[in-house]
N, C-alpha and C. Protein backbone atom coordinates (compact mmCIF):
# COMPACT_ATOMS: atom_id res chain seq x y z
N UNK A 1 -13.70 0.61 13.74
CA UNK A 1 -12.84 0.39 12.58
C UNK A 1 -11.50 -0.16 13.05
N UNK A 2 -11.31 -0.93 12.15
CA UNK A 2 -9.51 -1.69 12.64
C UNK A 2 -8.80 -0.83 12.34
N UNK A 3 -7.59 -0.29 13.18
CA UNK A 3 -6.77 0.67 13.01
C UNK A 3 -5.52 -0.05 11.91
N UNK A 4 -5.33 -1.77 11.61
CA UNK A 4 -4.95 -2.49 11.16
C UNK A 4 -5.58 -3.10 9.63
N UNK A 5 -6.35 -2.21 9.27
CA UNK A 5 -7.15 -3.00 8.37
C UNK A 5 -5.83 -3.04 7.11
N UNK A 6 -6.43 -4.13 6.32
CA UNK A 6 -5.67 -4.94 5.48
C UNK A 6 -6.48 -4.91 3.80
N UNK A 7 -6.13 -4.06 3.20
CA UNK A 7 -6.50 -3.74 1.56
C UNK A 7 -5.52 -4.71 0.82
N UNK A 8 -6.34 -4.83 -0.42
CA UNK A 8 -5.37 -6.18 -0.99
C UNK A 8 -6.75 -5.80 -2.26
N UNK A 9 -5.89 -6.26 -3.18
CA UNK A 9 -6.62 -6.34 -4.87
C UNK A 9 -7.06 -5.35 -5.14
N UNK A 10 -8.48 -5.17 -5.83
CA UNK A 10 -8.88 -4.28 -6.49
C UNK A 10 -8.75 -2.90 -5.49
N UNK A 11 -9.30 -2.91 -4.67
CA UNK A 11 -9.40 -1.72 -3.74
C UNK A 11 -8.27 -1.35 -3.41
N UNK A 12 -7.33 -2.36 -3.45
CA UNK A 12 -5.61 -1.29 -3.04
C UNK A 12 -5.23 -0.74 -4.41
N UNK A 13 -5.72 -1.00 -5.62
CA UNK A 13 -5.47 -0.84 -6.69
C UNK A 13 -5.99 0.92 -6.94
N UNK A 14 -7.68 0.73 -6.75
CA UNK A 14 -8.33 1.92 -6.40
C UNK A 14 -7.43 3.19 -5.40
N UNK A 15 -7.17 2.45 -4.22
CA UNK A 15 -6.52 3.35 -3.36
C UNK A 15 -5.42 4.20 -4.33
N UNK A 16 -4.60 2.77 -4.71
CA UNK A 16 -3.19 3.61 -5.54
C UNK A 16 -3.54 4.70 -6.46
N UNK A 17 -4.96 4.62 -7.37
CA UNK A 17 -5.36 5.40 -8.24
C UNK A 17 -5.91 6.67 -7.72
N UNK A 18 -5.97 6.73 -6.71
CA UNK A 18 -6.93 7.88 -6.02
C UNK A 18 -5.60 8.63 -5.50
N UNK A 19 -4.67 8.08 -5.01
CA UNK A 19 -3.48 8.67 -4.27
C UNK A 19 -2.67 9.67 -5.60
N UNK A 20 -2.65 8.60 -6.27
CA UNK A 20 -2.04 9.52 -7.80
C UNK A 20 -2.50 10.38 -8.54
N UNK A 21 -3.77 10.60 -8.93
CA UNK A 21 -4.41 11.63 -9.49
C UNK A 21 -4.25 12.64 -8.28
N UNK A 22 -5.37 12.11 -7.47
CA UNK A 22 -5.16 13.76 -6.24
C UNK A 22 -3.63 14.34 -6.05
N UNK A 23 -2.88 13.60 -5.87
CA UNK A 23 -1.37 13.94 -5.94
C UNK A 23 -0.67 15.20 -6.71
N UNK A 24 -1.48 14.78 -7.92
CA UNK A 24 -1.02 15.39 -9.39
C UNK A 24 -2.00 16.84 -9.50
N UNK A 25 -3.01 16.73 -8.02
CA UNK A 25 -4.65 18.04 -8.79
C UNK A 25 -5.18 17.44 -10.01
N UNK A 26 -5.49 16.32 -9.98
CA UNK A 26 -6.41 16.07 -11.27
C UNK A 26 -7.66 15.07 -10.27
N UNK A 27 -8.82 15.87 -10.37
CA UNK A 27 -10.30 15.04 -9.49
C UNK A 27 -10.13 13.63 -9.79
N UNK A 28 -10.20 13.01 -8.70
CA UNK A 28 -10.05 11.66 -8.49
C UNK A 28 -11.73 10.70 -8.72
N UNK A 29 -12.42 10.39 -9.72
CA UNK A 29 -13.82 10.00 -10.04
C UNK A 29 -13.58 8.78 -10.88
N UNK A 30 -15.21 7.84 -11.07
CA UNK A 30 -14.70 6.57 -11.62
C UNK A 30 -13.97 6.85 -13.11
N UNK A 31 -14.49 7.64 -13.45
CA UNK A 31 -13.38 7.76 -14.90
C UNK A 31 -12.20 7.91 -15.02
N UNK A 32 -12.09 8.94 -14.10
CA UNK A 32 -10.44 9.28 -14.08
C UNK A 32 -9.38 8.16 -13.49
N UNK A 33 -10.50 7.31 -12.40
CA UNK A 33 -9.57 6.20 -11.92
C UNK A 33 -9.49 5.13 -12.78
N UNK A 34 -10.75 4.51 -13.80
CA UNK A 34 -10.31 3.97 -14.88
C UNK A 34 -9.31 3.82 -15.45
N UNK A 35 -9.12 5.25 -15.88
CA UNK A 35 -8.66 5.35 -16.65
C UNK A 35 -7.21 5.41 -16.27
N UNK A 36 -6.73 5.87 -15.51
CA UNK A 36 -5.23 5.90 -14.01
C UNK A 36 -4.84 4.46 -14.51
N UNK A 37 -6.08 3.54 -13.84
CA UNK A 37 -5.53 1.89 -13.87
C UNK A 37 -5.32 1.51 -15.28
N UNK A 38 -6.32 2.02 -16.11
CA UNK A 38 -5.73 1.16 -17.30
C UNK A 38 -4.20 1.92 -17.98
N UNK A 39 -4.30 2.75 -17.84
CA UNK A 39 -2.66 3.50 -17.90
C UNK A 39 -1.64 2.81 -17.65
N UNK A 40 -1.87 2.71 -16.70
CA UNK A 40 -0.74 1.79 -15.66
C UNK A 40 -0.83 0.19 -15.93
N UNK A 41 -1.74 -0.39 -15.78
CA UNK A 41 -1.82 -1.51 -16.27
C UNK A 41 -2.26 -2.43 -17.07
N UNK A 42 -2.16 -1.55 -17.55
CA UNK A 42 -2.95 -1.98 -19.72
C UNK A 42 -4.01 -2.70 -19.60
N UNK A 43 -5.44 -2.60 -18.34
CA UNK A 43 -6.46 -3.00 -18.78
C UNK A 43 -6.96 -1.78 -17.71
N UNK A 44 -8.53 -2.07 -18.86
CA UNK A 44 -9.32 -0.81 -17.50
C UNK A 44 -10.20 -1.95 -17.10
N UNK A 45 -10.54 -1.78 -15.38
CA UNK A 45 -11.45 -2.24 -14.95
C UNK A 45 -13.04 -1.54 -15.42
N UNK A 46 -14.30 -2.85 -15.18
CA UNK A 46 -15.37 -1.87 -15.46
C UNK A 46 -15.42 -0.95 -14.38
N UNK A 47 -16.59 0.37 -15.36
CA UNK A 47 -16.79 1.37 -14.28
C UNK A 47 -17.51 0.82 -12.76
N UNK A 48 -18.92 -0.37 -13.38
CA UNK A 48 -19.12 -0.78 -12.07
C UNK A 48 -18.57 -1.30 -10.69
N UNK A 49 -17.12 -1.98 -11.44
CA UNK A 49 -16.38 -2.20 -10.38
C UNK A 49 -15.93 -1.20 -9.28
N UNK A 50 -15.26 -0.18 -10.19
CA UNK A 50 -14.65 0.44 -9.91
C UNK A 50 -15.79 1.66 -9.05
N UNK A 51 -17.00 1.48 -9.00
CA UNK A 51 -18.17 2.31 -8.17
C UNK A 51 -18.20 1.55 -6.94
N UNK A 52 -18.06 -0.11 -7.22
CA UNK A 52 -18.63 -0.92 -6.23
C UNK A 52 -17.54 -0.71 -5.16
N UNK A 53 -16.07 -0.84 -5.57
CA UNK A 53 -15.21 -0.77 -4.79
C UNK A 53 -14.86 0.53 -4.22
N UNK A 54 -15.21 2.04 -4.75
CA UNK A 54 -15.52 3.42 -4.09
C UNK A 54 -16.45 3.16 -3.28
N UNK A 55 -17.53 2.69 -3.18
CA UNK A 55 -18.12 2.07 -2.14
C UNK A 55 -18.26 1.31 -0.80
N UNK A 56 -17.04 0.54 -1.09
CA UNK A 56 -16.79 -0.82 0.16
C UNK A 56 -15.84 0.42 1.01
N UNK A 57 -14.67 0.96 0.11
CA UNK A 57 -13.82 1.93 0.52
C UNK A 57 -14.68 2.85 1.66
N UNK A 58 -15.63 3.53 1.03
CA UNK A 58 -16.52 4.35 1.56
C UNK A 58 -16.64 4.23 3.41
N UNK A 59 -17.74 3.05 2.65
CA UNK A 59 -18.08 2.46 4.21
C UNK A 59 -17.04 2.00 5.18
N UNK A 60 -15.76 1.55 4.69
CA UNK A 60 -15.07 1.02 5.39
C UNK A 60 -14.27 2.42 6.05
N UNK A 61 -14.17 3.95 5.77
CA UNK A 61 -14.08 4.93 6.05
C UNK A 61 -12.18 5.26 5.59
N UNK A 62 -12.06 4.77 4.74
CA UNK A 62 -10.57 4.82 3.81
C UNK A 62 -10.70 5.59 2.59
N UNK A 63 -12.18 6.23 2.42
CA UNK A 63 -11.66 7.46 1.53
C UNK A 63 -13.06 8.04 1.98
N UNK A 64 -12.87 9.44 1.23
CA UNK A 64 -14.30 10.30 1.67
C UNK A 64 -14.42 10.11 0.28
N UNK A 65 -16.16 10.52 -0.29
CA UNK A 65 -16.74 10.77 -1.42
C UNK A 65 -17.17 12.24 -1.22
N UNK A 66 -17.11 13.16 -2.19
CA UNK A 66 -18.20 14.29 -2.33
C UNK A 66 -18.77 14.74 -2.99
N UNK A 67 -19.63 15.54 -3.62
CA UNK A 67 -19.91 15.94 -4.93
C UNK A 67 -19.13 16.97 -5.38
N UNK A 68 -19.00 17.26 -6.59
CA UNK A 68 -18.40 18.40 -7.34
C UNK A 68 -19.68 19.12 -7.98
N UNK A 69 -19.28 20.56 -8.17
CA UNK A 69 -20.11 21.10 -8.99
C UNK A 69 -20.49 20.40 -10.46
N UNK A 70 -21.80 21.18 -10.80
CA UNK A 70 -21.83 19.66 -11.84
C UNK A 70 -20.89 20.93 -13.15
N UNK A 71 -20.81 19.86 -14.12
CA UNK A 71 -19.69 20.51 -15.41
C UNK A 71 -20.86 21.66 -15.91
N UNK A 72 -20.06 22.61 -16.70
CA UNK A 72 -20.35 24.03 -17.37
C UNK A 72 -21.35 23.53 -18.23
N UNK A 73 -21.97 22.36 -18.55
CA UNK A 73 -22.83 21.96 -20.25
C UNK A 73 -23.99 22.37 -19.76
N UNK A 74 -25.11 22.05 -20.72
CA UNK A 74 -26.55 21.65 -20.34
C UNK A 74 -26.59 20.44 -20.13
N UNK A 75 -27.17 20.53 -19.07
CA UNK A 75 -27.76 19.06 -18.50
C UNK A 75 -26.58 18.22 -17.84
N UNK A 76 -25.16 19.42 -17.13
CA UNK A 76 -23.81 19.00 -16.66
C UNK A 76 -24.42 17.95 -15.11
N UNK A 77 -23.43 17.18 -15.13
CA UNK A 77 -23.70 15.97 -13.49
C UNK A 77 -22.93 16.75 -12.94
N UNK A 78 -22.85 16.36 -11.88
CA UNK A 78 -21.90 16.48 -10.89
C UNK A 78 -21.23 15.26 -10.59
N UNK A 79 -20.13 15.28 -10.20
CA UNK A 79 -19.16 13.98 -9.70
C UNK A 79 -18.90 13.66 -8.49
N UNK A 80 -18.69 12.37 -8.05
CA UNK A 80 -18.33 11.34 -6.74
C UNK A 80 -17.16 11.91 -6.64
N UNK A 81 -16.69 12.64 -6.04
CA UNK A 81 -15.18 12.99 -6.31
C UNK A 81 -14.29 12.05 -4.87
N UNK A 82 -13.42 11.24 -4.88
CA UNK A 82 -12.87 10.37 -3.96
C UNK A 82 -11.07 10.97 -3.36
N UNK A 83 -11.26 11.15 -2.28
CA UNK A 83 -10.24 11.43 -1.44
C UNK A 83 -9.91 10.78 -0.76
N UNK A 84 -8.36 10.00 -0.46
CA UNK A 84 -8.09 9.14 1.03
C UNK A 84 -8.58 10.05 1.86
N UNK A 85 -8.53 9.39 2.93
CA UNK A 85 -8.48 9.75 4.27
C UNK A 85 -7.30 9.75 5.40
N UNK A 86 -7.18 9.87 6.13
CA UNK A 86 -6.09 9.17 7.06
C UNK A 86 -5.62 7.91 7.25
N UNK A 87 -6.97 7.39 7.50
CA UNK A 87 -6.95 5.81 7.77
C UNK A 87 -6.94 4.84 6.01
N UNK A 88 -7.03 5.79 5.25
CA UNK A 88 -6.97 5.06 3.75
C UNK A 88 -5.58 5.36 3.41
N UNK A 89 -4.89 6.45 3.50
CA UNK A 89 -3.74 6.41 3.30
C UNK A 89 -2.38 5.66 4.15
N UNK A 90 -2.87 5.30 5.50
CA UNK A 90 -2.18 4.53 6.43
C UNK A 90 -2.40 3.05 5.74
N UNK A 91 -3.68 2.70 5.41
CA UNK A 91 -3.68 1.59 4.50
C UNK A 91 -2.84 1.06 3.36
N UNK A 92 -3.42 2.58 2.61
CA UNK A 92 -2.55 1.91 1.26
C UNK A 92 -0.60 1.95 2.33
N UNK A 93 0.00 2.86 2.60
CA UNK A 93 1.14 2.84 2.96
C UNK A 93 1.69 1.19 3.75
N UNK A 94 0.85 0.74 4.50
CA UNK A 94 0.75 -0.86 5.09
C UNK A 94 0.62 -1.71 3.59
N UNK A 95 -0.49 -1.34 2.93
CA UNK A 95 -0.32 -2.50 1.68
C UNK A 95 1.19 -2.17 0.56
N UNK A 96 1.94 -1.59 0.61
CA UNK A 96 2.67 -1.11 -0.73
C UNK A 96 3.87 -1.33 -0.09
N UNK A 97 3.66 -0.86 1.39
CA UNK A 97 5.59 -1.44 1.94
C UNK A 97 5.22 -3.25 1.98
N UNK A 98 4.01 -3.42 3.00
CA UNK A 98 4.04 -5.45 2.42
C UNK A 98 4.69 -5.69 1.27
N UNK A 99 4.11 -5.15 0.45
CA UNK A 99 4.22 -6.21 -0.87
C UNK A 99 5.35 -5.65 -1.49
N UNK A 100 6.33 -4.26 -1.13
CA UNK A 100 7.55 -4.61 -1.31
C UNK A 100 8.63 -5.28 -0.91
N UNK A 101 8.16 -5.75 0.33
CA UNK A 101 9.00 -6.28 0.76
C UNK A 101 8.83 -8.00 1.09
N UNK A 102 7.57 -8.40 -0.30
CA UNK A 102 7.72 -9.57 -0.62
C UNK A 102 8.34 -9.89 -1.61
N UNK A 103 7.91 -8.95 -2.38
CA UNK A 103 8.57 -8.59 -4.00
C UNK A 103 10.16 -8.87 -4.00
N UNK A 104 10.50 -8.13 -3.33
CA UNK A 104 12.15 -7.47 -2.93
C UNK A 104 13.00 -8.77 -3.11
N UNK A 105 13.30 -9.24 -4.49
CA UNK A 105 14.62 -10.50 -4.28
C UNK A 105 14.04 -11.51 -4.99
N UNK A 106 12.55 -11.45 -5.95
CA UNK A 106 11.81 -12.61 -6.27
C UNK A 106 13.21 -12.41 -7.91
N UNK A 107 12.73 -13.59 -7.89
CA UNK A 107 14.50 -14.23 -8.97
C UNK A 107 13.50 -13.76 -10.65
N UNK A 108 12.36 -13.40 -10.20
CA UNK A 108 11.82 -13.50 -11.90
C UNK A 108 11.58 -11.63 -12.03
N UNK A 109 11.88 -11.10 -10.98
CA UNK A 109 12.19 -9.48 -10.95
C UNK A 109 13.78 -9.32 -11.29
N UNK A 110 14.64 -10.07 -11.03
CA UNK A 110 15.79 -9.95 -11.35
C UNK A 110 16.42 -10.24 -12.53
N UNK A 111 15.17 -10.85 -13.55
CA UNK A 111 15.58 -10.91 -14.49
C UNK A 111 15.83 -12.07 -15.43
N UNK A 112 16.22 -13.21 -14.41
CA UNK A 112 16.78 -14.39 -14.78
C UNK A 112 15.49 -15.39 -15.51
């Protein structure tokens, strides 16, 4: 694994969503991250995306998956529940200082 790896788009997006719920104690799963992103940025991605890219994450070893007990109903699932990791949170922290400090001074953030 690149100790350098480089997240960008949807999956740093994911990352950010996973960092914030767990943050807060609220299970980090495709719904809840949906739903995180469309919060934040007034659209929700589909759920498939948002599986495909818990996935790439996966393998690429920038978050763990686990199951949860399944819910109290009949016929309750259990959930993908998604956690950074070390190397996912060193990520997102590399993607979020970049891009502030591309951001930092653009003339259409300032207003004008």
């Amino acid at each position: 694994m690149n100790a350098l790896r480089v997240v960008a788009g949807r999956e740093l997006l994911i990352l950010a969503a996973i960092d914030r719920l767990v943050g807060t104690d609220r299970p980090a799963y495709g719904v809840t991250i949906r739903d995180e992103l469309a919060k934040r940025l007034g659209r929700a991605p589909s759920l498939g995306a948002i599986y495909a890219g818990l996935g790439r994450l996966a393998d690429q070893g920038l978050i763990a998956l686990s199951l949860s007990e399944p819910t109290p109903v009949q016929g309750g699932r259990a959930r993908r529940l998604a956690r950074l990791t070390p190397a996912g949170r060193a990520a997102l922290r590399r993607a979020t200082v970049g891009l502030a400090r591309l951001f930092d001074g653009l003339p259409v953030l300032a207003g004008s």
